[in-house]
Protein backbone atom coordinates (compact mmCIF):
# COMPACT_ATOMS: atom_id res chain seq x y z
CA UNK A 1 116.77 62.49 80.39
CA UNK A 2 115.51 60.84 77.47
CA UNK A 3 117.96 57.96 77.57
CA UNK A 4 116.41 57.08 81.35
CA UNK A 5 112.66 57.51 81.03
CA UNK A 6 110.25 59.60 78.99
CA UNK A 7 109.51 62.80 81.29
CA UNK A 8 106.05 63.56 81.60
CA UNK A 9 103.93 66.68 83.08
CA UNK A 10 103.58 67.13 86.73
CA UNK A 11 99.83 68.01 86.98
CA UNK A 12 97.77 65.43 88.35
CA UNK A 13 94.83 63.93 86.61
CA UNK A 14 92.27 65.41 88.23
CA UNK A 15 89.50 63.98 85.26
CA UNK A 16 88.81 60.56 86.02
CA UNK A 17 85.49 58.92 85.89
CA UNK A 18 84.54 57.15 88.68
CA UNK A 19 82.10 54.84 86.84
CA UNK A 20 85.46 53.91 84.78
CA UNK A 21 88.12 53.41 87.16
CA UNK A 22 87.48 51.48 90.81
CA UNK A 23 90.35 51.46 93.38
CA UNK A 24 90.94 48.42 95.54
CA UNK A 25 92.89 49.58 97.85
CA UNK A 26 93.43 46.95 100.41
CA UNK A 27 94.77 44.93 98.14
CA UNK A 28 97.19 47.74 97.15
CA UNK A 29 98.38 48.32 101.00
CA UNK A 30 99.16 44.31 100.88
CA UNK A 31 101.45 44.65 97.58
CA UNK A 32 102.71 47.63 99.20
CA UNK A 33 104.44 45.74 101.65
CA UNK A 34 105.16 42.85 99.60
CA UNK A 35 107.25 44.83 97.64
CA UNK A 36 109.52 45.91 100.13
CA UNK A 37 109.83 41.95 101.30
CA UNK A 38 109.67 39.88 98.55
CA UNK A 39 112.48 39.88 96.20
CA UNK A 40 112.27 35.80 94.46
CA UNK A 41 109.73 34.90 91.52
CA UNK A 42 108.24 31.50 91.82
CA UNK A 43 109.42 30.28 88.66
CA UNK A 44 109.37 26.82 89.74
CA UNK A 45 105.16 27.20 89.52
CA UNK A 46 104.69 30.55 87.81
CA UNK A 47 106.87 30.55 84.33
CA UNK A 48 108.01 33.13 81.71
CA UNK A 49 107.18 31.05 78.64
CA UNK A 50 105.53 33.19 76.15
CA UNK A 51 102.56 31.88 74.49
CA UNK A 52 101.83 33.57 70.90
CA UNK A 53 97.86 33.28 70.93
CA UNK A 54 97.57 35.16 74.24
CA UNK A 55 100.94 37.22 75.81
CA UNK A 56 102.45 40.48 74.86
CA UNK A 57 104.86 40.14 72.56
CA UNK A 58 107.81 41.02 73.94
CA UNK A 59 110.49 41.41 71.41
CA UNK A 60 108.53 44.41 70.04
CA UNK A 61 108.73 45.75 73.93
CA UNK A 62 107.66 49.49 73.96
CA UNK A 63 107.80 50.05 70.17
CA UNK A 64 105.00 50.60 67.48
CA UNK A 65 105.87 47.94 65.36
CA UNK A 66 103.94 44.29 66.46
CA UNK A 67 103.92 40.83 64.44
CA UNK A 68 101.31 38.99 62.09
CA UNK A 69 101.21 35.89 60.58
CA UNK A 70 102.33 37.21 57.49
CA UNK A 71 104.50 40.16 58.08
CA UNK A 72 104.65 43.04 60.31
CA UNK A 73 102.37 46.19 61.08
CA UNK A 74 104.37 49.28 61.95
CA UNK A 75 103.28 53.02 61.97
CA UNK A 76 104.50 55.64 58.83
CA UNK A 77 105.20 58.82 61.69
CA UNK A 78 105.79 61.38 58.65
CA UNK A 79 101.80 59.86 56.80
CA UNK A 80 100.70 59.09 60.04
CA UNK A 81 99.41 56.06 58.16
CA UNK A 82 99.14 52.50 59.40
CA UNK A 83 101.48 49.98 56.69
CA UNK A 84 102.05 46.25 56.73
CA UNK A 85 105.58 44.65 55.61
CA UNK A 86 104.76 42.05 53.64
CA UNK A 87 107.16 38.81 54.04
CA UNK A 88 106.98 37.04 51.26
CA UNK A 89 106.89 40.02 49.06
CA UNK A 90 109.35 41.88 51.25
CA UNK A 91 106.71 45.64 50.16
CA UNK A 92 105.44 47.47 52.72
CA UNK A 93 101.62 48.67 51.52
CA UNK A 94 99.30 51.12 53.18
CA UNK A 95 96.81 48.88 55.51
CA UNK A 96 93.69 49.67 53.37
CA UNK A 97 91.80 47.37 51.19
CA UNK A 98 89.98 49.77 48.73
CA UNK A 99 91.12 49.19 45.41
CA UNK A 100 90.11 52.67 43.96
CA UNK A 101 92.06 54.38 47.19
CA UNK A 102 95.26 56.47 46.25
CA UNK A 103 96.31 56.50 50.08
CA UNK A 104 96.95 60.59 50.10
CA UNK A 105 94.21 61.44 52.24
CA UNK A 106 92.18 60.89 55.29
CA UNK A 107 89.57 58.71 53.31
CA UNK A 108 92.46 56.14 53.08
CA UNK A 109 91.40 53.05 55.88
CA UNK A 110 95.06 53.61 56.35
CA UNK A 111 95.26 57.18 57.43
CA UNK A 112 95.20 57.40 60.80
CA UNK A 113 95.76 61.43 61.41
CA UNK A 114 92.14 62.17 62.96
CA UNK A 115 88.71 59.81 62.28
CA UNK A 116 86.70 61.20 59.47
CA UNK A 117 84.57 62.50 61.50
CA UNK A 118 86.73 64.44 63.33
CA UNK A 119 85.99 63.29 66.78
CA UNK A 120 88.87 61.13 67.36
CA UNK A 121 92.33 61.44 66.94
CA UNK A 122 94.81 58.32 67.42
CA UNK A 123 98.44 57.97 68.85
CA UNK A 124 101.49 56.54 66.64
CA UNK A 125 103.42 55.71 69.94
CA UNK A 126 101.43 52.08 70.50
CA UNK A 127 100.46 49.26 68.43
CA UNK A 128 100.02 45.78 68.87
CA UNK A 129 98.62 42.98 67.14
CA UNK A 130 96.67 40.98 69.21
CA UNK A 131 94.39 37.63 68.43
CA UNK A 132 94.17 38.11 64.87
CA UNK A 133 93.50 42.24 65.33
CA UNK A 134 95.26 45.20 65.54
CA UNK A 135 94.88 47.32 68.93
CA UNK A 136 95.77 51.05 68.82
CA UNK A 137 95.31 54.07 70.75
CA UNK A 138 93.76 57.75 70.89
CA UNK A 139 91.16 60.27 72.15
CA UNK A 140 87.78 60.84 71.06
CA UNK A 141 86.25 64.03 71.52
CA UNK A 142 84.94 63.76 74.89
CA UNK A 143 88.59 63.47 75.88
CA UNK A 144 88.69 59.66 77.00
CA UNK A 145 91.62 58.06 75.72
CA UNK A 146 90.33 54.62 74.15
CA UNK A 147 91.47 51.29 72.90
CA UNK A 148 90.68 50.96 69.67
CA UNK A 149 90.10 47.48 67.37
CA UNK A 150 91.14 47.89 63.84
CA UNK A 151 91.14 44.95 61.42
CA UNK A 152 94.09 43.62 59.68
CA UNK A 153 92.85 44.90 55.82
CA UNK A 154 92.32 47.98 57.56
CA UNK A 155 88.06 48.23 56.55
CA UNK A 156 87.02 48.33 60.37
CA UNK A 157 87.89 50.59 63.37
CA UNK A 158 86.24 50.59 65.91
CA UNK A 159 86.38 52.36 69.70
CA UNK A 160 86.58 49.02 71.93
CA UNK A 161 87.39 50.05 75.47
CA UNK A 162 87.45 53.80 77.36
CA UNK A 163 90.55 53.89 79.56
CA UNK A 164 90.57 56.84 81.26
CA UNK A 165 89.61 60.96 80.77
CA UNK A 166 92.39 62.27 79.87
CA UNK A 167 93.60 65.99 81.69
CA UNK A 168 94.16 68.24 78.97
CA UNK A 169 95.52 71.11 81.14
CA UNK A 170 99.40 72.12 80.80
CA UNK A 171 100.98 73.37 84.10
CA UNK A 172 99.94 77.36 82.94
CA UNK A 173 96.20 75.34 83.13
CA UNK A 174 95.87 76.04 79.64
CA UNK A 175 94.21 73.53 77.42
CA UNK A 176 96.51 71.85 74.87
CA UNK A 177 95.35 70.48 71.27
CA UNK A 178 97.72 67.14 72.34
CA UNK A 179 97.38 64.84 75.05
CA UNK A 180 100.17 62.73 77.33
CA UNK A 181 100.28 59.42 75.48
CA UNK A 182 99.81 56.30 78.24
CA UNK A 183 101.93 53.43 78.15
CA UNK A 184 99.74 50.39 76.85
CA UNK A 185 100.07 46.43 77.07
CA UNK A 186 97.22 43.64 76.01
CA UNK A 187 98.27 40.31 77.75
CA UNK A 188 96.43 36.86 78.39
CA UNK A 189 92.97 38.62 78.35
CA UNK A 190 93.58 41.96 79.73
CA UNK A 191 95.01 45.59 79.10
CA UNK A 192 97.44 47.09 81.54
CA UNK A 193 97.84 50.74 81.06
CA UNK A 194 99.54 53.96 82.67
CA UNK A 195 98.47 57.68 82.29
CA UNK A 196 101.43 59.04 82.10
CA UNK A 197 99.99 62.68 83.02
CA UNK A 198 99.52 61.76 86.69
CA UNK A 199 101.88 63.42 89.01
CA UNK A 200 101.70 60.20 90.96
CA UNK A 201 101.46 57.54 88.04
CA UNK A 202 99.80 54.52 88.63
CA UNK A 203 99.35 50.86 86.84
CA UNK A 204 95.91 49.74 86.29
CA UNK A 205 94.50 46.76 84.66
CA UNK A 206 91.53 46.22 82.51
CA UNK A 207 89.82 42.56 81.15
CA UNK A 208 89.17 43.09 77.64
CA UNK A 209 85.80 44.53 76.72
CA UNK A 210 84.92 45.97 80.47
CA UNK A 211 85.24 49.04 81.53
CA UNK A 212 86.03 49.25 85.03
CA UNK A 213 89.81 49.11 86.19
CA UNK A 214 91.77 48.25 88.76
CA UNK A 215 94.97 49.95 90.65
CA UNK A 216 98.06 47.35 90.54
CA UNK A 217 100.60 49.65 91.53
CA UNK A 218 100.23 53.52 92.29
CA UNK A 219 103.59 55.88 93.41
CA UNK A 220 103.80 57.82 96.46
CA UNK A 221 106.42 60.24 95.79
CA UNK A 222 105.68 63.31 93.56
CA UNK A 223 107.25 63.66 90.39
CA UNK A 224 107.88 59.40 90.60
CA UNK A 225 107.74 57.61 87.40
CA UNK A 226 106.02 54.10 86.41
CA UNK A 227 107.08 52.77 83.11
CA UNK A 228 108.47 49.98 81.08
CA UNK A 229 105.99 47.41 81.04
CA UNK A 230 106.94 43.55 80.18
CA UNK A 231 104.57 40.84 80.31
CA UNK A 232 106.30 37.83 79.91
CA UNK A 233 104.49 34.07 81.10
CA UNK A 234 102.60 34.29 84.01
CA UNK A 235 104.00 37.96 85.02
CA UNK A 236 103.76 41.32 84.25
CA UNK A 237 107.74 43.56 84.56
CA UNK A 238 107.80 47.00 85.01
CA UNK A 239 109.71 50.11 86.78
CA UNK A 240 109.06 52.19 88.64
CA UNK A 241 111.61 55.43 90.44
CA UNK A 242 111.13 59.09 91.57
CA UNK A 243 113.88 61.87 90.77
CA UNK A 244 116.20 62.75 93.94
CA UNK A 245 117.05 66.08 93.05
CA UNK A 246 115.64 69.52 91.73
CA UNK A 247 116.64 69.33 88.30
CA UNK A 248 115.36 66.27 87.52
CA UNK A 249 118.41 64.27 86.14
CA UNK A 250 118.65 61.38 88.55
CA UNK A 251 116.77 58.55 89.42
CA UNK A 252 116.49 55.88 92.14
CA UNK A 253 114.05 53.15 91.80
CA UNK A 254 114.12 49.79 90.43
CA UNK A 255 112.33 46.48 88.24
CA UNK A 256 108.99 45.37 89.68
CA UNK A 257 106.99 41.91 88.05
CA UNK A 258 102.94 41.43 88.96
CA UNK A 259 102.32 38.30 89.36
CA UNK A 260 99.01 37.35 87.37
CA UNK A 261 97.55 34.26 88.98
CA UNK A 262 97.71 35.83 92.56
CA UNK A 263 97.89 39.46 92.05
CA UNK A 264 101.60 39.77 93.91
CA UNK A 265 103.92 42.49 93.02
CA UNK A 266 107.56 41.43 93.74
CA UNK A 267 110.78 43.39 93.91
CA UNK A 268 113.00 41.67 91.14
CA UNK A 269 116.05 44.64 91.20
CA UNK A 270 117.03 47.54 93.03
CA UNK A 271 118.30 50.55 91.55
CA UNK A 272 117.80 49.74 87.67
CA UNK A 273 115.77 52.52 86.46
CA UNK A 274 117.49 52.11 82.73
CA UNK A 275 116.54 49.81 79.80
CA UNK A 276 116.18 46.05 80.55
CA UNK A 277 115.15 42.87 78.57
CA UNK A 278 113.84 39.68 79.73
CA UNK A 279 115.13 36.16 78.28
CA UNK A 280 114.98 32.50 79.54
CA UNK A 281 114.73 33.62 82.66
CA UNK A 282 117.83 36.15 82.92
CA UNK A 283 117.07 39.64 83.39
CA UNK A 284 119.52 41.84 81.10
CA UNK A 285 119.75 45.85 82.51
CA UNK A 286 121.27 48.77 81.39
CA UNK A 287 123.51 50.88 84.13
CA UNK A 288 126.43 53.22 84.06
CA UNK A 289 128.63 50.55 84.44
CA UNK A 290 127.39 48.41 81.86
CA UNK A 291 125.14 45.67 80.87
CA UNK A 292 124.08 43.30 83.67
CA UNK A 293 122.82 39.81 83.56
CA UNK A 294 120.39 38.77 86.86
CA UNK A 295 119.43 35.30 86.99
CA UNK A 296 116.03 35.26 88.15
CA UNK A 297 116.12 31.68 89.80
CA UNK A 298 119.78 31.91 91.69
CA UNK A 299 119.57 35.27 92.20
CA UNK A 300 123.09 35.72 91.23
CA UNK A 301 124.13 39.08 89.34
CA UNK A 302 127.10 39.62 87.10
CA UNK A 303 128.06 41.97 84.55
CA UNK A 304 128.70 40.93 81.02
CA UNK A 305 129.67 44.19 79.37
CA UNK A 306 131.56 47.28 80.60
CA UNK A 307 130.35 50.64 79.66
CA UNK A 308 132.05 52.83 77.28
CA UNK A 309 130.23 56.20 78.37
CA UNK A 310 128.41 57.67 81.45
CA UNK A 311 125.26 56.79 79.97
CA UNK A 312 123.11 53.65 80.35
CA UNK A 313 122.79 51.78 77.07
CA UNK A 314 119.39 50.60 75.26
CA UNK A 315 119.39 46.64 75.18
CA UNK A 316 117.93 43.93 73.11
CA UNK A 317 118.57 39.83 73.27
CA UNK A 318 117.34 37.36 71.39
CA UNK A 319 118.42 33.24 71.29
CA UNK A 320 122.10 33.70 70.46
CA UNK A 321 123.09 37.34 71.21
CA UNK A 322 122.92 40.57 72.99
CA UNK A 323 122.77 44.19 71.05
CA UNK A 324 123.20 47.69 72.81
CA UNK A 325 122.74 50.33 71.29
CA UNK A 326 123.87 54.18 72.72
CA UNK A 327 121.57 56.49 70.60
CA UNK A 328 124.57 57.53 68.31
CA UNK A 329 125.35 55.98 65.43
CA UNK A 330 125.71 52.67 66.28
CA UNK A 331 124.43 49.26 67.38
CA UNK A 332 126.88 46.38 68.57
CA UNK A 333 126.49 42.64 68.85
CA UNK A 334 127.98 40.65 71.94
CA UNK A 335 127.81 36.99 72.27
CA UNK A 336 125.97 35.94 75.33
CA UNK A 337 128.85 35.86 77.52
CA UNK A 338 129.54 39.45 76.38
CA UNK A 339 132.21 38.75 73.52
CA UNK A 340 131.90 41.28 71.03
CA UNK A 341 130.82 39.86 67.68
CA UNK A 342 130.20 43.02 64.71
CA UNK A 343 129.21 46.78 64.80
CA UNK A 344 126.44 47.97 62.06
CA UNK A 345 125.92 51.91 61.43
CA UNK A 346 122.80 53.57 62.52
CA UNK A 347 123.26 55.85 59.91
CA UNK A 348 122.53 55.91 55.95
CA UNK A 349 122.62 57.80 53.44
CA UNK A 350 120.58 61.01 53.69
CA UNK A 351 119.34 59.39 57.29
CA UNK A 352 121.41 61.12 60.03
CA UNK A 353 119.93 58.91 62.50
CA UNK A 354 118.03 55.80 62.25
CA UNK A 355 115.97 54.75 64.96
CA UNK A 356 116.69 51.15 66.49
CA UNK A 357 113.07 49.26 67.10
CA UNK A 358 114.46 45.40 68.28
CA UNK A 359 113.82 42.60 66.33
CA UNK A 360 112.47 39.00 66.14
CA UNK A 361 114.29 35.86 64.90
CA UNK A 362 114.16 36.79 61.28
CA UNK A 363 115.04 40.54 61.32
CA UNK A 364 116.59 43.56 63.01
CA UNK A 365 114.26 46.63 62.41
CA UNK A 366 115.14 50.60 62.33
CA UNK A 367 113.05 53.28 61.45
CA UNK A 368 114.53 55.77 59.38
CA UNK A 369 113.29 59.57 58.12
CA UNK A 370 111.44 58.54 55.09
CA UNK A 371 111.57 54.40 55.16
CA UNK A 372 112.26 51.35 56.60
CA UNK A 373 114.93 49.33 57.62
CA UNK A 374 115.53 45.28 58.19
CA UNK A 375 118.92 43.37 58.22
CA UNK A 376 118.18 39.65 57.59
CA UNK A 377 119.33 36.93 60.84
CA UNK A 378 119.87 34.31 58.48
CA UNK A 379 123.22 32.54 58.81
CA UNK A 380 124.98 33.53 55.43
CA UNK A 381 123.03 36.75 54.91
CA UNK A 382 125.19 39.28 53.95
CA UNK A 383 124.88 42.05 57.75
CA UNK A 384 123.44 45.21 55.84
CA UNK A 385 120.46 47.29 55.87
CA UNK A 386 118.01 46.92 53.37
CA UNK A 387 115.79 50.45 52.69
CA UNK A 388 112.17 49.69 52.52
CA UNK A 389 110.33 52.90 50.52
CA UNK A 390 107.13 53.48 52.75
């Protein structure tokens, strides 16, 4: 279940503030039936191209690793510590600027396990570096799940934006120490977000530094998922699909894009509720047969690689090549007509598993038990995995 979509609980949120989020819900019956009519982006007015000062960047899509000028910010899941990847230096350092700090405990700027003061804790699922800062997320103790502004030497943090009161209940109505983690994207000027606690999950929308939201997209099946969010150009991807039967295994549902200039959702794909990555206009998506390629402008579909298994493959493209990777032990390179190329390992040493995170136009990045991973894209690198000691 994993391999389709995170499952989350089935109580519905029954905790939010009405002075945080406002409905608009005539504009919601409108998309409602745009989505079941309009299938064709306007890419001839409304384009994809990503624009680094303001969009979502998407070849970190869903991970919690972002980009900097300099290097990279990624989360340390066994310190719970926030550490930068320095470029030029090729270290990775604890983001916290006090010389006399040792980095062991939660005095560290870059410990990130609970505030100091105990009222807030923060997620390691999201990250993004945004504008020159770095956006996170958590709960304080009032049990409203924030945006939070840290700065990139790690001396500031600061709660920037409520989201949403979080229900804390599990299905017993017992109150848990942990809450659902939402599914978060900054892009162009506003946050997009999803509780993913809702029984009937819905999108909403934010401009930076308010705090009053608006529904996008909500479900109308229980038990329905919305997920995967994309912003590319001048529109926002995502899925959304309910489960068909009583164990919860399958899925029907498809690939959605918002358009952000005139606030119209659009049907891009049936029946892709699997992994999928957007590039110069060609939507790549994961199914049991394979990975398909959907031109977005003819509308023609085709697929480039047959599957090797029953299950759907994760997928990442960049400018010259196509990866999938099947949550073994293994990630392999195709060409982009879908001629295989090389297979790396996913596996190392005393690291069983390492965790595939995408890449950029420099590296490929995996997370492994204890460290980090990056295999250079230069031409004549040698294609190995270089350990990077937290």
């Amino acid at each position: 279940m994993g391999i389709v979509v995170s499952l989350t609980g089935c109580t519905q949120n029954k905790n939010q503030d009405s002075e945080v989020i406002s409905e608009n819900n005539t504009k919601n019956n409108k998309q409602d039936k745009q989505q079941e009519t309009k299938e064709k982006l306007d890419l001839e007015k409304y384009n994809l191209d990503y624009v680094q000062d303001t969009d979502f960047q998407t070849y970190f899509q869903w991970s919690n690793m972002a980009k900097a000028e300099s290097g990279y910010y990624l989360w340390n899941d066994q310190k719970n510590q926030l550490v930068f990847f320095d470029i030029q230096s090729e270290q990775i350092v604890p983001v916290c600027n006090r010389p006399d700090c040792n980095h062991k405990d939660i005095t560290c700027n870059a410990d990130f396990s609970t505030d100091i003061s105990g009222k807030d804790s923060y997620s390691n699922t999201y990250l993004q570096y945004y504008q020159g800062e770095i956006y996170i997320v958590g709960i304080d103790g009032d049990d409203y799940v924030n945006l939070y502004k840290v700065s990139r030497d790690g001396n500031t943090r600061k709660k920037y934006m409520q989201l949403y009161k979080a229900d804390l209940s599990s299905e017993e109505g017992d109150n848990i120490t942990d809450f659902t983690q939402p599914e978060v994207c900054i892009h162009r000027g506003y946050v997009y977000f999803i509780d993913k606690k809702e029984s009937m999950p819905s999108m909403r929308k934010m401009k930076l530094g308010t705090n009053n939201a608006e529904i996008l997209h909500k479900t109308k099946v229980d038990h329905s998922e919305v997920y995967r969010m994309q912003a590319c150009g001048d529109y926002l991807f995502f899925q959304t699909a309910h489960y068909t039967d009583k164990e919860h295994l399958k899925m029907e549902g498809g690939i959605y894009a918002y358009n952000i200039v005139t606030g119209e959702i659009f049907l891009v794909k049936k029946d892709a509720v699997s992994a999928y990555y957007l590039k110069d206009e060609q939507l790549y998506y994961s199914t049991a047969k394979g990975i398909q390629k959907y031109d977005l402008k003819t509308l023609k579909n085709e697929t480039i690689i047959e599957a090797e298994s029953e299950y759907p493959n994760d997928i990442y493209v960049d400018d010259k090549s196509i990866y999938k990777s099947d949550w073994a032990e293994e990630l392999i390179q195709y060409d982009k007509n879908g001629k295989f190329i090389e297979e790396y390992t996913l596996k190392y040493e005393d690291d069983p598993y390492m965790e595939f995170i995408y890449g950029d136009e420099n590296y490929l990045f995996c997370k492994g038990k204890d460290c980090f991973y990056t295999m250079s894209k230069e031409e004549n690198a040698e294609k190995v995995w270089i350990k990077r000691i937290w």
